[in-house]
PDB file of N, CA and C in Angstrom:
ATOM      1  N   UNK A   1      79.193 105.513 103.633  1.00  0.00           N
ATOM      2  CA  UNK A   1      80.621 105.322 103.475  1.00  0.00           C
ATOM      3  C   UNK A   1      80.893 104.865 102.040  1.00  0.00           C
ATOM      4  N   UNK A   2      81.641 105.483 101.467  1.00  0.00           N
ATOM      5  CA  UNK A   2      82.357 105.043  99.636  1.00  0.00           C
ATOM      6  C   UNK A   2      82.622 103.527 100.463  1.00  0.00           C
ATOM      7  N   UNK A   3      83.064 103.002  98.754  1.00  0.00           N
ATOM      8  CA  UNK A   3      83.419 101.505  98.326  1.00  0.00           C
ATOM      9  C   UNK A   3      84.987 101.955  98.922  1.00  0.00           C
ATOM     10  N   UNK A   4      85.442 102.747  98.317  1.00  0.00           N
ATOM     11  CA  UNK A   4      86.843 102.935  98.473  1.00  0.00           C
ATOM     12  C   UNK A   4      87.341 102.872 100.222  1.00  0.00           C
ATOM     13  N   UNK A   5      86.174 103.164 101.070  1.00  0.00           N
ATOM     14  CA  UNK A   5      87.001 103.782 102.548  1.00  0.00           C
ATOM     15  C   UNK A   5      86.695 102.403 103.258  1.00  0.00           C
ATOM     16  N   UNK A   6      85.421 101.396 102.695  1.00  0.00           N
ATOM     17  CA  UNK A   6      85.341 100.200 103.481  1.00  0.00           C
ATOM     18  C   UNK A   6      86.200  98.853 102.726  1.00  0.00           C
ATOM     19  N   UNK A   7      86.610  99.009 101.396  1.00  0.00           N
ATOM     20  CA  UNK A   7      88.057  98.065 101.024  1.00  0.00           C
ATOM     21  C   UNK A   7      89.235  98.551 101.426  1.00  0.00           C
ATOM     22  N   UNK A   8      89.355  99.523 102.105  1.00  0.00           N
ATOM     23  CA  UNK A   8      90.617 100.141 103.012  1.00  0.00           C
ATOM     24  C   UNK A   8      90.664  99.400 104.068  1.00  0.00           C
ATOM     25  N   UNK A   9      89.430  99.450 104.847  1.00  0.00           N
ATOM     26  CA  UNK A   9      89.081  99.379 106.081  1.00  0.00           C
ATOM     27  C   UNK A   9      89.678  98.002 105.857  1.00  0.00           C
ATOM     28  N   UNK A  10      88.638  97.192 105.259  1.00  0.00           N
ATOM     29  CA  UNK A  10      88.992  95.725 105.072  1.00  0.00           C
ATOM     30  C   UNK A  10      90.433  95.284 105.002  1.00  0.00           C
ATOM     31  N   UNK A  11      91.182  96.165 104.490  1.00  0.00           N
ATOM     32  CA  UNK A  11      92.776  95.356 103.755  1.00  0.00           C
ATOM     33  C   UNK A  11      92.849  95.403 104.868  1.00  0.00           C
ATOM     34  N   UNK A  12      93.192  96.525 106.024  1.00  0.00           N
ATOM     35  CA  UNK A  12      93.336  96.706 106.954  1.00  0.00           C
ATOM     36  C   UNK A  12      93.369  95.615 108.252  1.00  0.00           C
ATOM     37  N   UNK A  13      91.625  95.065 107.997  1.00  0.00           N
ATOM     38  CA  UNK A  13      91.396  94.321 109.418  1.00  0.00           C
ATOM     39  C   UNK A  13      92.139  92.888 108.605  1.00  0.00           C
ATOM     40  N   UNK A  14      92.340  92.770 107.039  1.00  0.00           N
ATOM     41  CA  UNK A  14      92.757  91.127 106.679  1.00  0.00           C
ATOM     42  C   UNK A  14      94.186  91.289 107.170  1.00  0.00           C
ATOM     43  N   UNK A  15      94.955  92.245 107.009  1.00  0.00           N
ATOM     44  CA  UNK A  15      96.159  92.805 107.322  1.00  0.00           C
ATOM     45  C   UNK A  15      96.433  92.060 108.665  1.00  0.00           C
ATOM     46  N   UNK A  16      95.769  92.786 109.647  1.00  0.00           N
ATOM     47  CA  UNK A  16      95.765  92.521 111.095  1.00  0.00           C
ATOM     48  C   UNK A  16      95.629  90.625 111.258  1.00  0.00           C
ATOM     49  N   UNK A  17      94.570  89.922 110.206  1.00  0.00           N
ATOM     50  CA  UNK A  17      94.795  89.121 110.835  1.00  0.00           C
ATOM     51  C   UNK A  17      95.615  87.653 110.307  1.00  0.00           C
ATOM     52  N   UNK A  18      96.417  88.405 109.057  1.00  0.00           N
ATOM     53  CA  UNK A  18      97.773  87.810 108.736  1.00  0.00           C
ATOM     54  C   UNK A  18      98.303  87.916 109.630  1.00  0.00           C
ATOM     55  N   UNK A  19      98.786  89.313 110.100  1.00  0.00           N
ATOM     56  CA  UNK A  19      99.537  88.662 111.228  1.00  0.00           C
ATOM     57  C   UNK A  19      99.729  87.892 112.838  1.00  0.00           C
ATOM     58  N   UNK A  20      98.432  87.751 112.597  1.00  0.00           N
ATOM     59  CA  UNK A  20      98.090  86.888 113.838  1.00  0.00           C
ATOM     60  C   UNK A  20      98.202  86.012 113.944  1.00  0.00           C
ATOM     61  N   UNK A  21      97.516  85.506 112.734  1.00  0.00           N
ATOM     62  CA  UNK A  21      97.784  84.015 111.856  1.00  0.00           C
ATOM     63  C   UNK A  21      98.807  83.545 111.514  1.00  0.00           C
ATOM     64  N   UNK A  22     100.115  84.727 111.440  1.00  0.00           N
ATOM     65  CA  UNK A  22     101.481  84.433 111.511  1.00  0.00           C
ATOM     66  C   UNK A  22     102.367  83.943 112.408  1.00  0.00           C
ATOM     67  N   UNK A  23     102.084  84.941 113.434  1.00  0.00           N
ATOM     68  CA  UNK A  23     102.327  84.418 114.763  1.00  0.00           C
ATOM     69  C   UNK A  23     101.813  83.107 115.458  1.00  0.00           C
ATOM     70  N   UNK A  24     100.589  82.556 115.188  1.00  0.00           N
ATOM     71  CA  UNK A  24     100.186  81.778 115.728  1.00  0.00           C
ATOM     72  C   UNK A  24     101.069  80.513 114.997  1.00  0.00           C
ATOM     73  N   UNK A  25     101.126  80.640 113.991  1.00  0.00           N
ATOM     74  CA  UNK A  25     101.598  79.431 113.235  1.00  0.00           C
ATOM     75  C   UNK A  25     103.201  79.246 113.691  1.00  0.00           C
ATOM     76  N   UNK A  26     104.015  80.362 113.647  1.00  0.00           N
ATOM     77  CA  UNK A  26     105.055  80.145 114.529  1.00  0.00           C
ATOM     78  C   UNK A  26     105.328  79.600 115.772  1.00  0.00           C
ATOM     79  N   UNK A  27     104.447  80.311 116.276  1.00  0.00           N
ATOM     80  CA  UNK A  27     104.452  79.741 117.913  1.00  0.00           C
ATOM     81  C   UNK A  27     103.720  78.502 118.435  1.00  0.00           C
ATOM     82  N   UNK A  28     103.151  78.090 117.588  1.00  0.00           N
ATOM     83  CA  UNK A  28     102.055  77.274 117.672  1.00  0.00           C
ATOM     84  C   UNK A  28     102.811  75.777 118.215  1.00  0.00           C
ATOM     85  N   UNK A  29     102.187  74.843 119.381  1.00  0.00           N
ATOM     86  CA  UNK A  29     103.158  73.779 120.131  1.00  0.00           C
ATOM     87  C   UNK A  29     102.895  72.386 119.351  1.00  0.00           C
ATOM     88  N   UNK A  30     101.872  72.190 118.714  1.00  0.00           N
ATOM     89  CA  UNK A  30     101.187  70.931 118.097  1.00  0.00           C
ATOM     90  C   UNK A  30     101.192  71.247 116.768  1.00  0.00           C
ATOM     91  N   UNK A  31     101.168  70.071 115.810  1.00  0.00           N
ATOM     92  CA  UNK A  31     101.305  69.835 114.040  1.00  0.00           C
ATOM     93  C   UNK A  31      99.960  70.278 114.440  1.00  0.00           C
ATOM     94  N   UNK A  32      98.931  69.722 115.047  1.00  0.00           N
ATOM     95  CA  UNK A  32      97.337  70.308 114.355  1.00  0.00           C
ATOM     96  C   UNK A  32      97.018  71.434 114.613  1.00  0.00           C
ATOM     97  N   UNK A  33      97.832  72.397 115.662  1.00  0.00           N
ATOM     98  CA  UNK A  33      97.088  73.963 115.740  1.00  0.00           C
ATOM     99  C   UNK A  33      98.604  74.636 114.992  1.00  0.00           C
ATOM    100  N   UNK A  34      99.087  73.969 114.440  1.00  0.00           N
ATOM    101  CA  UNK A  34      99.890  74.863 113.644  1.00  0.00           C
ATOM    102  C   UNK A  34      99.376  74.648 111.896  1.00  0.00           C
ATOM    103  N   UNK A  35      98.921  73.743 112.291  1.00  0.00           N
ATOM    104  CA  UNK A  35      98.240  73.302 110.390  1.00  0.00           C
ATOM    105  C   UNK A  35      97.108  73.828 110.417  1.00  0.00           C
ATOM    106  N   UNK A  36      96.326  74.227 111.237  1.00  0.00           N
ATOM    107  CA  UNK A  36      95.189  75.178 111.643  1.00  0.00           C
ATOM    108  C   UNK A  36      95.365  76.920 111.313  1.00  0.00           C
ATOM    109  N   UNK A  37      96.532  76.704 111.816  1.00  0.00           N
ATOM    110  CA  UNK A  37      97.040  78.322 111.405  1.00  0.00           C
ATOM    111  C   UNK A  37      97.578  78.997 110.584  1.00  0.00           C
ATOM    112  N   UNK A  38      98.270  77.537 110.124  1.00  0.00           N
ATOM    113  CA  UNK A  38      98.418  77.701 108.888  1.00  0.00           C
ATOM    114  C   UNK A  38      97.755  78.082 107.854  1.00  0.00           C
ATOM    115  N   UNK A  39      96.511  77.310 107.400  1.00  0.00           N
ATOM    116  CA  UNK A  39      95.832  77.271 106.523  1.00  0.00           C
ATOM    117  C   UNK A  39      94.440  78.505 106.766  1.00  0.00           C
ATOM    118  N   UNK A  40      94.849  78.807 108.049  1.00  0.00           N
ATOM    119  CA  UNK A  40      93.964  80.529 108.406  1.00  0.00           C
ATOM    120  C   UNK A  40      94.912  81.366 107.459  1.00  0.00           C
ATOM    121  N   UNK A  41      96.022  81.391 107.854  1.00  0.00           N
ATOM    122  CA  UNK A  41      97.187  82.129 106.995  1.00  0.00           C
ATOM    123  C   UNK A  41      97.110  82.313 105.496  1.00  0.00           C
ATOM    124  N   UNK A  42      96.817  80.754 105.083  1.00  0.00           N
ATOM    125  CA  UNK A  42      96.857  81.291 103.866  1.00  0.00           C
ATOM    126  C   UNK A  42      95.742  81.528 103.301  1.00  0.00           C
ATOM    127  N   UNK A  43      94.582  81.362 103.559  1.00  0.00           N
ATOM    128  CA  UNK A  43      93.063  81.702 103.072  1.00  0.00           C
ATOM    129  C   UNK A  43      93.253  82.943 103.354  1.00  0.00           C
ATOM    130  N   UNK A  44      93.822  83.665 104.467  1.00  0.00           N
ATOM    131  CA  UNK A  44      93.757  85.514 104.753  1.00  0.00           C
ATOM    132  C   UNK A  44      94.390  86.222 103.683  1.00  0.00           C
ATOM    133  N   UNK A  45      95.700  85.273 103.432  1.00  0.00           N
ATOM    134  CA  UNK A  45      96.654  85.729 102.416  1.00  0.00           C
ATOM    135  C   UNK A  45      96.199  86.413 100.795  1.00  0.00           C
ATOM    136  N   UNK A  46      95.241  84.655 100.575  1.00  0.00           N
ATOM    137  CA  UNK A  46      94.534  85.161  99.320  1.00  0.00           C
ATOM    138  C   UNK A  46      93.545  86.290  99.535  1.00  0.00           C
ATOM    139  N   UNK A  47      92.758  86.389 100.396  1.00  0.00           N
ATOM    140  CA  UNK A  47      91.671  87.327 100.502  1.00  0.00           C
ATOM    141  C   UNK A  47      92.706  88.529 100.463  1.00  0.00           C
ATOM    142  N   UNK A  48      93.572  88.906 101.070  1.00  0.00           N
ATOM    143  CA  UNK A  48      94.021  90.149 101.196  1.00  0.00           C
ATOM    144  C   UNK A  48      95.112  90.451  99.443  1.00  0.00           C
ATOM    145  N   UNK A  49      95.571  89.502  98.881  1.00  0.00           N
ATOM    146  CA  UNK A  49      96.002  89.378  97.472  1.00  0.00           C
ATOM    147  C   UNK A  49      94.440  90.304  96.902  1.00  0.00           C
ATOM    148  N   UNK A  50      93.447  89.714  96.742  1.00  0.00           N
ATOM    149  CA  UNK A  50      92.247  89.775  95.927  1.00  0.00           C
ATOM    150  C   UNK A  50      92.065  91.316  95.917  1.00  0.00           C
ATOM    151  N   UNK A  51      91.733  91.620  97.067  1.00  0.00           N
ATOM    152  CA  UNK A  51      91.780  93.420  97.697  1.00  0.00           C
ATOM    153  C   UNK A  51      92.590  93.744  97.409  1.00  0.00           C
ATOM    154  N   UNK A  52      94.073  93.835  97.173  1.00  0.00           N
ATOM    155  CA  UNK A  52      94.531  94.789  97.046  1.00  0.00           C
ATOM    156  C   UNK A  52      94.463  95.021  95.264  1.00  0.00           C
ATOM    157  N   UNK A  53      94.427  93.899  94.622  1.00  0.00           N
ATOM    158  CA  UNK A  53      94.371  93.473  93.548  1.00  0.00           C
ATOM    159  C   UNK A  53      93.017  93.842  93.105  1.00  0.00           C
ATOM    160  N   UNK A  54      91.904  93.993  93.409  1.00  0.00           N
ATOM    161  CA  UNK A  54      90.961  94.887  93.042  1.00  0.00           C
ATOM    162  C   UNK A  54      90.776  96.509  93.555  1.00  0.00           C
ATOM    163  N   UNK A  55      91.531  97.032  94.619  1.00  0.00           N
ATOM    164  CA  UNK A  55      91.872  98.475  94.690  1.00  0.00           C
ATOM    165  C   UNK A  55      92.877  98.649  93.712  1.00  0.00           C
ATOM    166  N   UNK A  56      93.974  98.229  93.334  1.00  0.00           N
ATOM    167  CA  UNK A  56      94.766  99.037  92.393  1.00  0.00           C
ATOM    168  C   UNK A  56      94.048  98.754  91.217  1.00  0.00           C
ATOM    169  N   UNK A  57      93.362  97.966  90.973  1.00  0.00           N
ATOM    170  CA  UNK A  57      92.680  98.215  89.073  1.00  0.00           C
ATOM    171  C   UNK A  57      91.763  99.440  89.148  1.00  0.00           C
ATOM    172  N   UNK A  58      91.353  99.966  90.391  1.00  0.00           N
ATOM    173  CA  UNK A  58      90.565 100.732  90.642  1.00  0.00           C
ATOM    174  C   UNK A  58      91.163 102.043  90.514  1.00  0.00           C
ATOM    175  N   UNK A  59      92.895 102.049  90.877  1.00  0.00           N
ATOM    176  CA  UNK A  59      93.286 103.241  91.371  1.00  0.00           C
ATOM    177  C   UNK A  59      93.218 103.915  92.534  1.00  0.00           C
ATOM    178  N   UNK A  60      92.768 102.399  93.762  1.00  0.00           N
ATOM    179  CA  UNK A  60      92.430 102.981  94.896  1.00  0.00           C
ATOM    180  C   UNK A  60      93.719 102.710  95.971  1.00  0.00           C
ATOM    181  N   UNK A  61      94.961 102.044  94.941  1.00  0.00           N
ATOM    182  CA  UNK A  61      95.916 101.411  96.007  1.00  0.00           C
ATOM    183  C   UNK A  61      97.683 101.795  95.273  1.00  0.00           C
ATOM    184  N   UNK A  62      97.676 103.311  95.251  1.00  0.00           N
ATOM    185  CA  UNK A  62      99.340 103.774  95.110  1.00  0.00           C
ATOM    186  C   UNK A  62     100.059 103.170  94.907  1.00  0.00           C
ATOM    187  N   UNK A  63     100.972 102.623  94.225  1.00  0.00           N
ATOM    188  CA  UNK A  63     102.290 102.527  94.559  1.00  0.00           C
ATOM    189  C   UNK A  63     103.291 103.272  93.666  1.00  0.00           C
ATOM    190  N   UNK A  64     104.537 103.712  94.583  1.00  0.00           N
ATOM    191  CA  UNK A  64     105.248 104.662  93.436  1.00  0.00           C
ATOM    192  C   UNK A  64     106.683 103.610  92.827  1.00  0.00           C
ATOM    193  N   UNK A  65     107.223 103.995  91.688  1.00  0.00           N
ATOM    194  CA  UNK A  65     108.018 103.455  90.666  1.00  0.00           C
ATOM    195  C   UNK A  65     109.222 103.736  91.860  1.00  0.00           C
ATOM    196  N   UNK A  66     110.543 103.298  92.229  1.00  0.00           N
ATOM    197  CA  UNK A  66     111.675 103.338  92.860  1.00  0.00           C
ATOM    198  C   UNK A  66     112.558 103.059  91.627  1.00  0.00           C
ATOM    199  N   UNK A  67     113.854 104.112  91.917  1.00  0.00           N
ATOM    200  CA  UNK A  67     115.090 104.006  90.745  1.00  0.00           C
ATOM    201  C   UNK A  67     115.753 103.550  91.170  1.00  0.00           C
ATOM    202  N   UNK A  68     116.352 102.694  90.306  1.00  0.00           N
ATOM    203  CA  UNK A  68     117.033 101.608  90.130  1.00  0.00           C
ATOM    204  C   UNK A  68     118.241 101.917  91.293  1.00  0.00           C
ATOM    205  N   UNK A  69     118.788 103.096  91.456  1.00  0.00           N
ATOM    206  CA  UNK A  69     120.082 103.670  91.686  1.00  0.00           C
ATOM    207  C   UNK A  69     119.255 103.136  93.380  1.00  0.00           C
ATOM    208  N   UNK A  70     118.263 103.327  93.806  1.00  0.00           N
ATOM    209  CA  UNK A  70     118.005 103.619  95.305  1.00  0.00           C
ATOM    210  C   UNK A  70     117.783 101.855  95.812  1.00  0.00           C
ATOM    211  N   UNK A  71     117.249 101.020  94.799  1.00  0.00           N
ATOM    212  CA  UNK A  71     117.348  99.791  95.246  1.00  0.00           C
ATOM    213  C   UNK A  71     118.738  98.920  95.185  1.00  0.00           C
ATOM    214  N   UNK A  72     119.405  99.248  94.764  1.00  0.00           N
ATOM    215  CA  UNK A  72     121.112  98.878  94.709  1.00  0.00           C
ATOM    216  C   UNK A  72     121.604  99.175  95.346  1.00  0.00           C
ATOM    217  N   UNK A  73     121.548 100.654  95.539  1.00  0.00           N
ATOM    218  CA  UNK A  73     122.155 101.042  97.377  1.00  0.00           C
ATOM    219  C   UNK A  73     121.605 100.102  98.230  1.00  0.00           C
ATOM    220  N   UNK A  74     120.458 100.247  98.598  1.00  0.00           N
ATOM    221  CA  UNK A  74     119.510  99.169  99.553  1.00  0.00           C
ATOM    222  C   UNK A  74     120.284  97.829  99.669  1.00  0.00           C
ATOM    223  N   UNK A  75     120.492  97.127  98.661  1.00  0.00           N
ATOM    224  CA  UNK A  75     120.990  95.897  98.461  1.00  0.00           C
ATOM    225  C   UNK A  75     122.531  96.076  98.763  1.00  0.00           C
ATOM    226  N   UNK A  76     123.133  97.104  98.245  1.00  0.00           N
ATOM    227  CA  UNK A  76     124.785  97.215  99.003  1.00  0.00           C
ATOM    228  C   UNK A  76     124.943  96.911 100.663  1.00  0.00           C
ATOM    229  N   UNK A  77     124.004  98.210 100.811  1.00  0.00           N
ATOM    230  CA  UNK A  77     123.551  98.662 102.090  1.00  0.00           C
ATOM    231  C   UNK A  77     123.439  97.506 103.405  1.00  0.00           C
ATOM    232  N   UNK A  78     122.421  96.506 103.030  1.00  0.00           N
ATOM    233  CA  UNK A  78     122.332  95.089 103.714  1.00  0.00           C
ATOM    234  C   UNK A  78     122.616  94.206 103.619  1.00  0.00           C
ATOM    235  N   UNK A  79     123.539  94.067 102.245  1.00  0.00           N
ATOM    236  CA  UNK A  79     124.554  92.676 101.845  1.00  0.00           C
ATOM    237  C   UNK A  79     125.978  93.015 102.688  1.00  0.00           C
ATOM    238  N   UNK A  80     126.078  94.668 102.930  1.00  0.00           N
ATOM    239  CA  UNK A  80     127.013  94.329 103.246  1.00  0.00           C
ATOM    240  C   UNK A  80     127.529  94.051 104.895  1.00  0.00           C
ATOM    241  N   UNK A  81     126.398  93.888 105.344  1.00  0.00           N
ATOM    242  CA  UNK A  81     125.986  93.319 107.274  1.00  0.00           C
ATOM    243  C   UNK A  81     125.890  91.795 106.779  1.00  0.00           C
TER     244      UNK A  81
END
């Protein structure tokens, strides 16, 4: 398997468990399993920062440029709800 298809894989499973770690921290009934989940949260956070942040120096992680004209609509669009 390339480097490229198992730091996919990876963003992927850190992906998955932000948001678990999200949820948990929300829902969570006690300060200590929510400060628990918290701090899962944000250790996943950085790990998944790092990856994506070493696929795009790579060229392994897209993103395309958006005009200006399409994010202003956007912002009309939901400011005005």
């Amino acid at each position: 398997m390339e480097d490229r298809d198992l730091m996919e894989k990876e963003l992927l499973v850190i992906k998955g468990a932000c948001d678990l770690y999200l949820h948990g921290t929300i829902e969570s009934s006690t300060t200590e399993v929510h400060c628990a989940f918290k701090e899962a949260l944000n250790i996943s956070l950085d790990i998944q920062n790092k990856l994506y942040n070493l696929m795009s120096e790579k060229g392994w992680y897209k993103t395309c440029v958006v005009e200006q004209t399409k994010i202003d609509e956007a912002k009309q669009k939901y400011s005005a709800n």
